[in-house]
PDB file of N, CA and C in Angstrom:
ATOM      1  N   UNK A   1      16.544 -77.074 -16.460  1.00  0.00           N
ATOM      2  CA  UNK A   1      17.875 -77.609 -16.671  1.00  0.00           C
ATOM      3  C   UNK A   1      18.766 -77.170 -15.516  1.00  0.00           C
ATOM      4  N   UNK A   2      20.028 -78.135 -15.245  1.00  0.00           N
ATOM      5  CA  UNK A   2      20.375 -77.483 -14.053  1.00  0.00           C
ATOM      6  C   UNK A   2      22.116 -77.284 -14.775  1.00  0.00           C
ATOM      7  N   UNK A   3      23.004 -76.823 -14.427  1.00  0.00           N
ATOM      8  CA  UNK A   3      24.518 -76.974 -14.555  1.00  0.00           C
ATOM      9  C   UNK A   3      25.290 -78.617 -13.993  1.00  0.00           C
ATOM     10  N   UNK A   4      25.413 -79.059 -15.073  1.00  0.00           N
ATOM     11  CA  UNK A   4      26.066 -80.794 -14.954  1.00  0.00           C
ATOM     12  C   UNK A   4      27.418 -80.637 -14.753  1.00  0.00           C
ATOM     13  N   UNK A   5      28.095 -79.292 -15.235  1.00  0.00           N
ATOM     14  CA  UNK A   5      30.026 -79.355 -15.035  1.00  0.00           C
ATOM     15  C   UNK A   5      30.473 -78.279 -16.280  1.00  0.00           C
ATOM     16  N   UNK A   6      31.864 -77.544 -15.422  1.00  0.00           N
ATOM     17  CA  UNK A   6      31.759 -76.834 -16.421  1.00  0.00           C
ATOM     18  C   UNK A   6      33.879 -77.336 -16.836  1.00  0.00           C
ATOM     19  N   UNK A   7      34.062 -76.765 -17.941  1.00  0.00           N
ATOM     20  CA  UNK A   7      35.556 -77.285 -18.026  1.00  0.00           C
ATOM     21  C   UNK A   7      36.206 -75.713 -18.465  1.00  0.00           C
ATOM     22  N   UNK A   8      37.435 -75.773 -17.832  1.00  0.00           N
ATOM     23  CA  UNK A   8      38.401 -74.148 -18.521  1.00  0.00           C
ATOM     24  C   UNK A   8      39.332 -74.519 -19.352  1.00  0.00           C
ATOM     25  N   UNK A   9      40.000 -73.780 -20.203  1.00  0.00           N
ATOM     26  CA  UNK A   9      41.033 -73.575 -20.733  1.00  0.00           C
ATOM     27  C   UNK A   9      41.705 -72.702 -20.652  1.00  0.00           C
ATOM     28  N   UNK A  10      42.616 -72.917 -19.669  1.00  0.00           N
ATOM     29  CA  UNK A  10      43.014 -71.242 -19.735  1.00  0.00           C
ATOM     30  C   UNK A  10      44.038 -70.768 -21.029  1.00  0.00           C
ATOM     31  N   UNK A  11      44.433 -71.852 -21.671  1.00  0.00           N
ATOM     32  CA  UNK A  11      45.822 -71.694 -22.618  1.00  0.00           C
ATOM     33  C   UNK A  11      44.667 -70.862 -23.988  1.00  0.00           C
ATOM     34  N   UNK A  12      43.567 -71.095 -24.231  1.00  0.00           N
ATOM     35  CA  UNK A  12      42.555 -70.879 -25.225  1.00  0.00           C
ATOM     36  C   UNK A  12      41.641 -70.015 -24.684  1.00  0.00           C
ATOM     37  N   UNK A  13      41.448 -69.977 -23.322  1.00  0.00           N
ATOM     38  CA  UNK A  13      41.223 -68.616 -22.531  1.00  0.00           C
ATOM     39  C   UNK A  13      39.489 -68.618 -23.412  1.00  0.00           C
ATOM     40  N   UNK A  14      38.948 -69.803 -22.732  1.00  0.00           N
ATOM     41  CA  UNK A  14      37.544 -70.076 -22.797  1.00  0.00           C
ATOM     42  C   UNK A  14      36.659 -70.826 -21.419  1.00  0.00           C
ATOM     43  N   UNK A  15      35.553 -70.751 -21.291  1.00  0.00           N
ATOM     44  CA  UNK A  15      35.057 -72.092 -20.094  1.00  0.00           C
ATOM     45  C   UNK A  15      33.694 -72.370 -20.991  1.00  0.00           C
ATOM     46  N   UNK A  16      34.115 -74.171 -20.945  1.00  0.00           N
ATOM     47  CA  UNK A  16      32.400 -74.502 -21.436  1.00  0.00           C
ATOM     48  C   UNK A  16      32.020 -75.063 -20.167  1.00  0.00           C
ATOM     49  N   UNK A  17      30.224 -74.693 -19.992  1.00  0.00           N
ATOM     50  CA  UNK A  17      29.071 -75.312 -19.544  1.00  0.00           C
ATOM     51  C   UNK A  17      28.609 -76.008 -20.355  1.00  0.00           C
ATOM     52  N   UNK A  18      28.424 -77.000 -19.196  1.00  0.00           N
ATOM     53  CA  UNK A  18      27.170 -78.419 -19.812  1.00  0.00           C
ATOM     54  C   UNK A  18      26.254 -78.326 -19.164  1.00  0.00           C
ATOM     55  N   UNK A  19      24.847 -77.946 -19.532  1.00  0.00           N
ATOM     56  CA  UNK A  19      23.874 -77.645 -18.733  1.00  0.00           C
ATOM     57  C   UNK A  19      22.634 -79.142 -19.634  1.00  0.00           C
ATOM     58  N   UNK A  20      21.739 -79.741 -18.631  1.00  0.00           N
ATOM     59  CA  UNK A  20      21.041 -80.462 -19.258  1.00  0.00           C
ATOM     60  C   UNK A  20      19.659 -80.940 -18.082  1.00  0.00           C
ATOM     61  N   UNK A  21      19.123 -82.124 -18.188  1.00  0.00           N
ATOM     62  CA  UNK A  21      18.509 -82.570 -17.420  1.00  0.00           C
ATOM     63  C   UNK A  21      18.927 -83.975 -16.052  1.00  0.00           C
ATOM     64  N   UNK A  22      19.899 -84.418 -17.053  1.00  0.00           N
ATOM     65  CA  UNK A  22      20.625 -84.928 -16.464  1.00  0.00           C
ATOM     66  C   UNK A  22      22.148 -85.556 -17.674  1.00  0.00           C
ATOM     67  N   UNK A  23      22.637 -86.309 -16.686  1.00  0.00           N
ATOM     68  CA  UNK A  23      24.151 -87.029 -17.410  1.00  0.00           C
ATOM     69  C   UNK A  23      23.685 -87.843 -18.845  1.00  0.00           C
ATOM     70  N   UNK A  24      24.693 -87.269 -19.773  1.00  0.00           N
ATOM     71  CA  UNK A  24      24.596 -88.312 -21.267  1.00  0.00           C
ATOM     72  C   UNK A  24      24.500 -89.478 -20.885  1.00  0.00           C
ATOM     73  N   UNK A  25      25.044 -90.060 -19.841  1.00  0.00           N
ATOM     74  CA  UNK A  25      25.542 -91.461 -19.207  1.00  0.00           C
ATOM     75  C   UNK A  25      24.600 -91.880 -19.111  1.00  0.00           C
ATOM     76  N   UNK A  26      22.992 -90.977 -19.259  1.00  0.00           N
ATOM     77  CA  UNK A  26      22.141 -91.620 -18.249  1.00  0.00           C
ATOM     78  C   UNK A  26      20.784 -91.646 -19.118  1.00  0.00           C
ATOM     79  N   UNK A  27      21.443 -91.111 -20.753  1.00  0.00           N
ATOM     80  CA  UNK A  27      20.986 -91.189 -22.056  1.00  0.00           C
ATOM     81  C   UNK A  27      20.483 -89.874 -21.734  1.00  0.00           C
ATOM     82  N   UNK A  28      20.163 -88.504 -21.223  1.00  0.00           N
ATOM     83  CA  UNK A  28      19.816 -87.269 -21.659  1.00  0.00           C
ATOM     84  C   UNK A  28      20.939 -86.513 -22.763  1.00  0.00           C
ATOM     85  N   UNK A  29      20.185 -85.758 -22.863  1.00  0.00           N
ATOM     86  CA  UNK A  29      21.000 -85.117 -23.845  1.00  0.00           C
ATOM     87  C   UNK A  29      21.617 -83.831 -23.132  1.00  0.00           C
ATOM     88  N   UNK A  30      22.717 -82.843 -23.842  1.00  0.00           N
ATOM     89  CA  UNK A  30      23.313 -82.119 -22.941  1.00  0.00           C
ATOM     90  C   UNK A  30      23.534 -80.912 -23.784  1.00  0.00           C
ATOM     91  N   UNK A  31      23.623 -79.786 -23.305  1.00  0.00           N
ATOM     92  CA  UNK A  31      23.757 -78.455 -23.842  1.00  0.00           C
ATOM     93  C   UNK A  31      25.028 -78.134 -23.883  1.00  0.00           C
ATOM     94  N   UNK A  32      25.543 -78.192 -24.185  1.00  0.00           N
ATOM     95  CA  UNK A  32      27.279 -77.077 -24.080  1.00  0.00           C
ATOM     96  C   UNK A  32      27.136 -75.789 -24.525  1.00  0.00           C
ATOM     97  N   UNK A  33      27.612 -75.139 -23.772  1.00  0.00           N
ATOM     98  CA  UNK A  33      27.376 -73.450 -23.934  1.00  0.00           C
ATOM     99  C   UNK A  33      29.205 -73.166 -24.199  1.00  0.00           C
ATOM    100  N   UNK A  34      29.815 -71.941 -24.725  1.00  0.00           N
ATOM    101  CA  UNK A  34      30.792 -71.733 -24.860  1.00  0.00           C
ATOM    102  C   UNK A  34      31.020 -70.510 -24.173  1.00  0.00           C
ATOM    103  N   UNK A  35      31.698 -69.822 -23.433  1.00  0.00           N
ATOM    104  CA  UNK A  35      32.277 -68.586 -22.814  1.00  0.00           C
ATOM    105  C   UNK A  35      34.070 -68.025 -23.623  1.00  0.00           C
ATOM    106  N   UNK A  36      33.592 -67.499 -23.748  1.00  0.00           N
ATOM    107  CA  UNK A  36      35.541 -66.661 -24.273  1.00  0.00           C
ATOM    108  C   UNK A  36      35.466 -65.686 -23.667  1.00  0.00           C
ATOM    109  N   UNK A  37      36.667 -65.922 -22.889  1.00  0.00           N
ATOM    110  CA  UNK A  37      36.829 -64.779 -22.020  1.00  0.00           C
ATOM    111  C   UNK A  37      37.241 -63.387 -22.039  1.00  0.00           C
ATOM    112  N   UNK A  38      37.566 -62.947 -23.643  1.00  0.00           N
ATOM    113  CA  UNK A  38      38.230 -61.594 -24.030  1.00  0.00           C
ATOM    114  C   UNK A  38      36.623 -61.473 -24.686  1.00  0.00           C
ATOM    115  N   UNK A  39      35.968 -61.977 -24.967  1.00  0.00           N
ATOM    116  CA  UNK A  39      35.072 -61.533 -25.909  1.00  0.00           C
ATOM    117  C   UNK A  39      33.762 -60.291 -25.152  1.00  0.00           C
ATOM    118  N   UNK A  40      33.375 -59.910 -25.860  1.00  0.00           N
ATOM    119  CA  UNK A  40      32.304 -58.949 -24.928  1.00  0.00           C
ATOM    120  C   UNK A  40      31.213 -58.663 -25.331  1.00  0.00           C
ATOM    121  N   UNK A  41      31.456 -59.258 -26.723  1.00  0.00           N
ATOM    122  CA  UNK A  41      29.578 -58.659 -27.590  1.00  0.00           C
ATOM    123  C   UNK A  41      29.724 -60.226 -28.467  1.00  0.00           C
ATOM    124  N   UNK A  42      28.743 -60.629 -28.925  1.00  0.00           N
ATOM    125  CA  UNK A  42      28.589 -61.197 -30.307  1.00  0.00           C
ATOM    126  C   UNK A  42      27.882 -60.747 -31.225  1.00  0.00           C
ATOM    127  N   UNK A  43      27.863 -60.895 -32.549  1.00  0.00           N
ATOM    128  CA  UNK A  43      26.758 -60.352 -33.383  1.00  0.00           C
ATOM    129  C   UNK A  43      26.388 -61.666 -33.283  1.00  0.00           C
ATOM    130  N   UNK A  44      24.650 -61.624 -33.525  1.00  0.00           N
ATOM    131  CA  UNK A  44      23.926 -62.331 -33.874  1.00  0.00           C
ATOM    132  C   UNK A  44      23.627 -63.316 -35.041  1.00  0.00           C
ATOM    133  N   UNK A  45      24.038 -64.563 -35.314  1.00  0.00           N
ATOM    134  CA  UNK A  45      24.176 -65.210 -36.803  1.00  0.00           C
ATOM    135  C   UNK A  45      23.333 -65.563 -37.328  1.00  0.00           C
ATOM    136  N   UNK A  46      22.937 -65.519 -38.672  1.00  0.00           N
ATOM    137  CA  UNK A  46      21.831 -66.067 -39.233  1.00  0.00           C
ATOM    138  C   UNK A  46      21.842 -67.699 -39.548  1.00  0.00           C
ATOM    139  N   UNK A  47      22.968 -68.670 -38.990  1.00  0.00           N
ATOM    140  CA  UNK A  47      22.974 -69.681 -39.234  1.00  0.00           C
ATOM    141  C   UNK A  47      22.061 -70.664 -38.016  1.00  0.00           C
ATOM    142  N   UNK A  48      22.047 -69.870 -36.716  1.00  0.00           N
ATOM    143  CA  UNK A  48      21.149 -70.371 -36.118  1.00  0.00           C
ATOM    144  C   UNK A  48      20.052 -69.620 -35.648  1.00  0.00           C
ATOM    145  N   UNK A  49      19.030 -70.466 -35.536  1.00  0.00           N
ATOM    146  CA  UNK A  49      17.203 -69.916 -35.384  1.00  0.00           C
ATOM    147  C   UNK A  49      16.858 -70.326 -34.049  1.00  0.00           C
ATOM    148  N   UNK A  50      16.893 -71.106 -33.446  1.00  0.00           N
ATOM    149  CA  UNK A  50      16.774 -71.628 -32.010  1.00  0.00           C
ATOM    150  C   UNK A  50      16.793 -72.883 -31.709  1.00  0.00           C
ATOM    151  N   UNK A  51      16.718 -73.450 -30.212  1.00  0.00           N
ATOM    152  CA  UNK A  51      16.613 -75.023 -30.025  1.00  0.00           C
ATOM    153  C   UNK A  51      15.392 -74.732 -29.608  1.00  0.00           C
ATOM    154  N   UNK A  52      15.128 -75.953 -29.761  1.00  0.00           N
ATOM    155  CA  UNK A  52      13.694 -77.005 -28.721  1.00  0.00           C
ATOM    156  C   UNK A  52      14.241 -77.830 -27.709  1.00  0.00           C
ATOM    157  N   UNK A  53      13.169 -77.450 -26.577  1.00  0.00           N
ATOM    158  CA  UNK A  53      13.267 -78.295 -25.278  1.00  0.00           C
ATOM    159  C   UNK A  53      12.085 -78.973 -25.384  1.00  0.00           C
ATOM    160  N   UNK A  54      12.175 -79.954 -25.173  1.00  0.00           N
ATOM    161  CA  UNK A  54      10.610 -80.787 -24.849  1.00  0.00           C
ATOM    162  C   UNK A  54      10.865 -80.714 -23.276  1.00  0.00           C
ATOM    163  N   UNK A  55       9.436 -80.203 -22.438  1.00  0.00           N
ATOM    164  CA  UNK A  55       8.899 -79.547 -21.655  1.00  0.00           C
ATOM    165  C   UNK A  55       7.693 -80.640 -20.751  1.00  0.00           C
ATOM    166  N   UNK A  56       7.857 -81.255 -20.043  1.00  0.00           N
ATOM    167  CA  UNK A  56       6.480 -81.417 -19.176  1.00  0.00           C
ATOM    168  C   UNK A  56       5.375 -80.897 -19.081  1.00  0.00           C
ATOM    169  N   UNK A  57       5.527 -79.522 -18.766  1.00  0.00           N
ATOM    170  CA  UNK A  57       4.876 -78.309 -18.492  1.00  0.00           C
ATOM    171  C   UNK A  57       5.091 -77.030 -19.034  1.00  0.00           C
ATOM    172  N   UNK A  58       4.749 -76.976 -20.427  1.00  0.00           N
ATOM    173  CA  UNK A  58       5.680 -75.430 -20.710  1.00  0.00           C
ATOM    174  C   UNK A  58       4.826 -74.417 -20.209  1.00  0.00           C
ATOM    175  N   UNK A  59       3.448 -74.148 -19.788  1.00  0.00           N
ATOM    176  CA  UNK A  59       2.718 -73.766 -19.106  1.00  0.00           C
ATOM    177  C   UNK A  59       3.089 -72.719 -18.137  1.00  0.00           C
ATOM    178  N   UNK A  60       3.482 -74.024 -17.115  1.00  0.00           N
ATOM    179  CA  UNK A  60       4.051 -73.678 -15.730  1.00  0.00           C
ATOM    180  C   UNK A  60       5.755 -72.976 -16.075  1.00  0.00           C
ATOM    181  N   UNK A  61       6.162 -73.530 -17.091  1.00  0.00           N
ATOM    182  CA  UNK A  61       7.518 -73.104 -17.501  1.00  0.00           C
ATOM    183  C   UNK A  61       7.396 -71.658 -17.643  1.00  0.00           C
ATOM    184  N   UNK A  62       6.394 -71.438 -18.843  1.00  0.00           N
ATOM    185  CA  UNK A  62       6.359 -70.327 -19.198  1.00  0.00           C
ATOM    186  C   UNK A  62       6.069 -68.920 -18.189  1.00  0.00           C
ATOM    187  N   UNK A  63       5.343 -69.160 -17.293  1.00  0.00           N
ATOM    188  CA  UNK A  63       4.616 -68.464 -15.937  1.00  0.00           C
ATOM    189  C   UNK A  63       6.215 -68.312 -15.232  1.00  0.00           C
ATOM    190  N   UNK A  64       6.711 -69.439 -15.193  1.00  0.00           N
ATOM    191  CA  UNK A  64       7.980 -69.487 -13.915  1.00  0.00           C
ATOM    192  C   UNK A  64       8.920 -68.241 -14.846  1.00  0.00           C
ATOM    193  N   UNK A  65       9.460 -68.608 -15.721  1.00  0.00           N
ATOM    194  CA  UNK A  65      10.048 -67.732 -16.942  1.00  0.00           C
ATOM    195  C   UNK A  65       9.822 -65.523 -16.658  1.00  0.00           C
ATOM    196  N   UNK A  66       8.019 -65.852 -16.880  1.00  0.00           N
ATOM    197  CA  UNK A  66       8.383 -64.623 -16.549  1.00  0.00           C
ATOM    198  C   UNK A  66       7.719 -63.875 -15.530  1.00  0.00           C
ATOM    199  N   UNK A  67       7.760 -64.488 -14.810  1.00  0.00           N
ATOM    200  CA  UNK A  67       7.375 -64.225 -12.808  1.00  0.00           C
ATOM    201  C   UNK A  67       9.389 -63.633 -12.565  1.00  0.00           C
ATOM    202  N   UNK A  68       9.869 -64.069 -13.270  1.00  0.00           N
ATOM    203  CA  UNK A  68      11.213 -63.982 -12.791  1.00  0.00           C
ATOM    204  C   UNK A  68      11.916 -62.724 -14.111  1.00  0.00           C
ATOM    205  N   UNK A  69      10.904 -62.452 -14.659  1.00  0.00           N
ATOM    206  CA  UNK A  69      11.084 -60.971 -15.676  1.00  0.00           C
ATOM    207  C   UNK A  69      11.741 -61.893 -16.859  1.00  0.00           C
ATOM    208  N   UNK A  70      11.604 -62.637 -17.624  1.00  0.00           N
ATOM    209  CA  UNK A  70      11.932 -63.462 -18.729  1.00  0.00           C
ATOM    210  C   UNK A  70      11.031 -63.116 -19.698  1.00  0.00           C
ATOM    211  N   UNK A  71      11.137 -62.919 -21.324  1.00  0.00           N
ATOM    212  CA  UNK A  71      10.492 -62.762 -22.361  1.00  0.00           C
ATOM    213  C   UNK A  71       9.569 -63.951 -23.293  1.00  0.00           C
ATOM    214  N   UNK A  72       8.289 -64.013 -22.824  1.00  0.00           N
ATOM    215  CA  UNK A  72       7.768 -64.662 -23.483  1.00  0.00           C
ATOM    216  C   UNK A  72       7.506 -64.147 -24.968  1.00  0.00           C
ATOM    217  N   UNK A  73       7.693 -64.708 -26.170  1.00  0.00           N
ATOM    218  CA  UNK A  73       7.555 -64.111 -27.260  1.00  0.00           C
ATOM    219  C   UNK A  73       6.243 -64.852 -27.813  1.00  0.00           C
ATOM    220  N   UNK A  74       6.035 -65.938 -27.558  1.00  0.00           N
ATOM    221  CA  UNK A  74       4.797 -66.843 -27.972  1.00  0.00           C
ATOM    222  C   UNK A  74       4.240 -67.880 -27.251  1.00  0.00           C
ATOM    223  N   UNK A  75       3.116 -67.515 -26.215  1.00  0.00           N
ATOM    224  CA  UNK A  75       2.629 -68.119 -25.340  1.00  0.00           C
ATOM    225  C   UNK A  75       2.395 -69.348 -25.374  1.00  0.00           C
ATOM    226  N   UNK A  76       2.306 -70.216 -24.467  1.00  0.00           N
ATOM    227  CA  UNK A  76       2.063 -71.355 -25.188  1.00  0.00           C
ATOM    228  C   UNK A  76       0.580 -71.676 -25.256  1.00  0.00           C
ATOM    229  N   UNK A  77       0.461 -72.552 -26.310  1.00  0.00           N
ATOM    230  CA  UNK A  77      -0.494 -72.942 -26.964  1.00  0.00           C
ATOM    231  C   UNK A  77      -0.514 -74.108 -28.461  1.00  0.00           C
ATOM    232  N   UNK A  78      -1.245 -74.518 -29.110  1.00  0.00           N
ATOM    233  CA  UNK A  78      -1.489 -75.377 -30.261  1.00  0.00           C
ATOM    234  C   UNK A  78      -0.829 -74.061 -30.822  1.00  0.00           C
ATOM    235  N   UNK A  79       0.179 -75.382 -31.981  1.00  0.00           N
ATOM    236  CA  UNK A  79       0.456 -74.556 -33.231  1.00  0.00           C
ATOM    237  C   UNK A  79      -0.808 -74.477 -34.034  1.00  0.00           C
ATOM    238  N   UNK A  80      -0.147 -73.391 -34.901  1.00  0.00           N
ATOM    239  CA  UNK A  80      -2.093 -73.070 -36.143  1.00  0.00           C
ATOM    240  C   UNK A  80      -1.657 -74.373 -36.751  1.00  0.00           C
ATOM    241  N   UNK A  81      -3.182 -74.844 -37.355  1.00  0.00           N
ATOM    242  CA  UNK A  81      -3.554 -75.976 -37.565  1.00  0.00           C
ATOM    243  C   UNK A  81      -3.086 -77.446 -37.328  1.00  0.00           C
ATOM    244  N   UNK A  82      -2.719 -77.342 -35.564  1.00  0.00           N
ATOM    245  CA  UNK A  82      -2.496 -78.207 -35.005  1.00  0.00           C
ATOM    246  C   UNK A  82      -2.739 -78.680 -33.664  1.00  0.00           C
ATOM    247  N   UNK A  83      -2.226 -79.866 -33.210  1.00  0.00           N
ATOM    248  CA  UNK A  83      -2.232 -79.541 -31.696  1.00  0.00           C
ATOM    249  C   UNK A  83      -1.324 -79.977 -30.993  1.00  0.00           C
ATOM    250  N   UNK A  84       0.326 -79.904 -31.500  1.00  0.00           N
ATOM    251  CA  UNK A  84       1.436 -80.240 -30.495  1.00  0.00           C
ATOM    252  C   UNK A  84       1.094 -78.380 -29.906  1.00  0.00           C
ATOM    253  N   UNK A  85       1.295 -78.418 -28.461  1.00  0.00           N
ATOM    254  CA  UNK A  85       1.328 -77.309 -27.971  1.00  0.00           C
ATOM    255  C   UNK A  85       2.948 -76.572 -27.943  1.00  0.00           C
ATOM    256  N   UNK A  86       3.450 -75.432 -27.828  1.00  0.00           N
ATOM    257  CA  UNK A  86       4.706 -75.304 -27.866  1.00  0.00           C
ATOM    258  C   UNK A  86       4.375 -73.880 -27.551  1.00  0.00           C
ATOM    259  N   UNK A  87       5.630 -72.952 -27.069  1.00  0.00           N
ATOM    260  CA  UNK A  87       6.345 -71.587 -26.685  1.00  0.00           C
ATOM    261  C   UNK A  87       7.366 -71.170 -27.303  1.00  0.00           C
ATOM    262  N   UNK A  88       7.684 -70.016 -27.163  1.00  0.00           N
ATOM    263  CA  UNK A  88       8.467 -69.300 -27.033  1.00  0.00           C
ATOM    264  C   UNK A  88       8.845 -68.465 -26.109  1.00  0.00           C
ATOM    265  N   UNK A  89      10.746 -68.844 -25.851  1.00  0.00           N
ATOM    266  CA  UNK A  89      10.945 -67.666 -24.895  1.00  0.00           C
ATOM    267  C   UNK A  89      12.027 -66.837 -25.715  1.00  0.00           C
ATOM    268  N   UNK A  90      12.482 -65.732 -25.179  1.00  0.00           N
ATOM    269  CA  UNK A  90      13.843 -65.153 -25.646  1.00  0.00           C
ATOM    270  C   UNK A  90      15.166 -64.629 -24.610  1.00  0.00           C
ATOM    271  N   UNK A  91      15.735 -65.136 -25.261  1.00  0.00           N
ATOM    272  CA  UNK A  91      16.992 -65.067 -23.993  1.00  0.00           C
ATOM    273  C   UNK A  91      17.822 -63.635 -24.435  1.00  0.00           C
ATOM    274  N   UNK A  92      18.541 -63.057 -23.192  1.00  0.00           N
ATOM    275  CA  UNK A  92      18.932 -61.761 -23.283  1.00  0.00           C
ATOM    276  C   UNK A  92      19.652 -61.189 -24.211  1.00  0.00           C
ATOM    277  N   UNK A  93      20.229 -61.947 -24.981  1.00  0.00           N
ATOM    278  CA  UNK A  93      21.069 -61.623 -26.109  1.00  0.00           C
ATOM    279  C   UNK A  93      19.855 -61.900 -27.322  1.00  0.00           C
ATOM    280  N   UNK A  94      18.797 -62.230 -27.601  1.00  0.00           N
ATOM    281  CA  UNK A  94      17.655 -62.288 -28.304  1.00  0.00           C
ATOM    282  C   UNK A  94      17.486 -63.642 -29.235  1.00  0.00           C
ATOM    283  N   UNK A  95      18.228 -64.290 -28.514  1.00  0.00           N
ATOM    284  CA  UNK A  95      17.868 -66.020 -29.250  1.00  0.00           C
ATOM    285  C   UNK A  95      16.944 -66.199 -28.797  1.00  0.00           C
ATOM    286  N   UNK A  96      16.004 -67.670 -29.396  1.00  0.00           N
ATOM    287  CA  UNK A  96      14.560 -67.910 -29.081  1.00  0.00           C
ATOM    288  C   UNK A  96      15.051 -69.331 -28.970  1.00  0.00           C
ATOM    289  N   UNK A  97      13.808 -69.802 -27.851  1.00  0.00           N
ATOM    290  CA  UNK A  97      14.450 -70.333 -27.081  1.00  0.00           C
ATOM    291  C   UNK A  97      12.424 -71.907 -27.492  1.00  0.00           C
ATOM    292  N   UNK A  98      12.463 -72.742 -28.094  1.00  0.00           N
ATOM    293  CA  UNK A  98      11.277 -73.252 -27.934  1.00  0.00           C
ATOM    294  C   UNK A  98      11.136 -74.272 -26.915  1.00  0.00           C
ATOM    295  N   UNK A  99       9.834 -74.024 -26.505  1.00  0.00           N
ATOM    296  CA  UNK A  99       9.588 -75.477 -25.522  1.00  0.00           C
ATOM    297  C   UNK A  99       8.459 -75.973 -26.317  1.00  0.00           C
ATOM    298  N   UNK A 100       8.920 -77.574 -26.030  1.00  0.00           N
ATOM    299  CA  UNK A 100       7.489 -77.874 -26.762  1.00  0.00           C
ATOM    300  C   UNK A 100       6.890 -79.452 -25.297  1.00  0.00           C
ATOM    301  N   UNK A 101       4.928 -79.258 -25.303  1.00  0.00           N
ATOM    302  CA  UNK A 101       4.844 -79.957 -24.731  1.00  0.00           C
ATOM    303  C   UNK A 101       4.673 -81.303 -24.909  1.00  0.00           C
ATOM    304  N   UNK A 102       5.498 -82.311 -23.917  1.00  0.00           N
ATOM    305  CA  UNK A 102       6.163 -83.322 -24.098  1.00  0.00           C
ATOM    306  C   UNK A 102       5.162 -84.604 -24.309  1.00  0.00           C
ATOM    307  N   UNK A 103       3.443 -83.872 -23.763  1.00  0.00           N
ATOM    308  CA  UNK A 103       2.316 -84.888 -24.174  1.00  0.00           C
ATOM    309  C   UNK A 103       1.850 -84.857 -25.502  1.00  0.00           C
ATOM    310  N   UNK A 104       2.221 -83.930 -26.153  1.00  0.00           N
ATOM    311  CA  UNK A 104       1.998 -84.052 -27.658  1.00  0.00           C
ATOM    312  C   UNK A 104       2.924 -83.770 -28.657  1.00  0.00           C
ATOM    313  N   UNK A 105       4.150 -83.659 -28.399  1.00  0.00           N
ATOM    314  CA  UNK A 105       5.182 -83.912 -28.925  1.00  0.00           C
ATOM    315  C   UNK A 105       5.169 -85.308 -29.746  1.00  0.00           C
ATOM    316  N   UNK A 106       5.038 -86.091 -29.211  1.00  0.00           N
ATOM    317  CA  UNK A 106       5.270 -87.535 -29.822  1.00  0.00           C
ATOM    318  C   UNK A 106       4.223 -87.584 -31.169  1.00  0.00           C
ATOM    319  N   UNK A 107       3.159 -86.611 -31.341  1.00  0.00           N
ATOM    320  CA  UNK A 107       1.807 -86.726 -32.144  1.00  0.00           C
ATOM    321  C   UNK A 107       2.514 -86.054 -33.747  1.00  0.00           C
ATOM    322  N   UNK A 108       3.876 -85.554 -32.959  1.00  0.00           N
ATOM    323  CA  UNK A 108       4.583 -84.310 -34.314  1.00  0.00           C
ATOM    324  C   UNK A 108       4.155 -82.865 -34.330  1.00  0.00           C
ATOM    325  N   UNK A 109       3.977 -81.827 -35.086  1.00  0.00           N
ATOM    326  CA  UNK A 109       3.689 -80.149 -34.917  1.00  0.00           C
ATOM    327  C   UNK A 109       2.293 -80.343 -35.831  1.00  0.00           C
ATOM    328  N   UNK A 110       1.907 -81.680 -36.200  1.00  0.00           N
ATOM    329  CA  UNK A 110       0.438 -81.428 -36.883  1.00  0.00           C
ATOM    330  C   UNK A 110      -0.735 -81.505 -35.914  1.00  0.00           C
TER     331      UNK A 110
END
C-alpha cells in the first residue's frame, strides 16, 4: 500500500491518512487511518480483531515484512481444513494485520 493523501485539522487537532492501492476513483478501496495529536497511548479495544488485505503474494509479503524486523504471527499457508492460503502479521501497537492470497481467495476460507 502506498500513502494516497493525507488531510489536517488543526481546529480538532487531528491528521487522517488514506493509505490504499490505489484511488476510490479508480474503484480500490482505501484505508483511513486517524492521528490525534495530544493523544499518546491507546488502549487496545475489543471491538476490533483485524482487517484483511487480499495479497498477490503474501509469501513474498510476508519475507519482505520481516527482512525489515516486522512480526509474523502466522505464516502463511492453507487454513486447517482448507486451501484459501492466508497470514498473519502484527503491527506495533499489536493489531493483526491478515493477508489473504488473492489466487484462492475467490474459492472462500474452505
Amino acid at each position: 500500500m502506498k500513502l494516497l493523501r493525507t488531510s489536517e485539522n488543526e481546529q480538532y487537532k487531528y491528521t487522517l491518512a488514506f493509505v490504499g492501492y490505489g484511488e476510490e476513483s479508480q474503484g480500490h478501496a482505501v484505508i483511513e487511518l486517524t492521528y490525534n495529536w495530544e493523544t499518546h497511548a491507546y488502549d487496545m479495544g475489543t471491538a476490533f480483531g483485524h482487517i484483511a488485505i487480499g495479497e498477490d503474494d503474501i509469501y513474498a509479503r510476508c519475507a519482505a515484512i520481516e527482512a525489515a524486523g516486522g512480526k509474523i504471527t502466522r505464516q502463511p499457508g492453507p487454513v486447517a481444513g482448507g486451501s484459501t492460503e492466508i497470514a498473519f502479521v502484527e503491527d506495533p501497537d499489536g493489531y493483526k494485520i491478515e493477508f489473504i492470497q488473492m489466487s484462492s481467495a475467490e474459492k472462500g476460507l474452505g
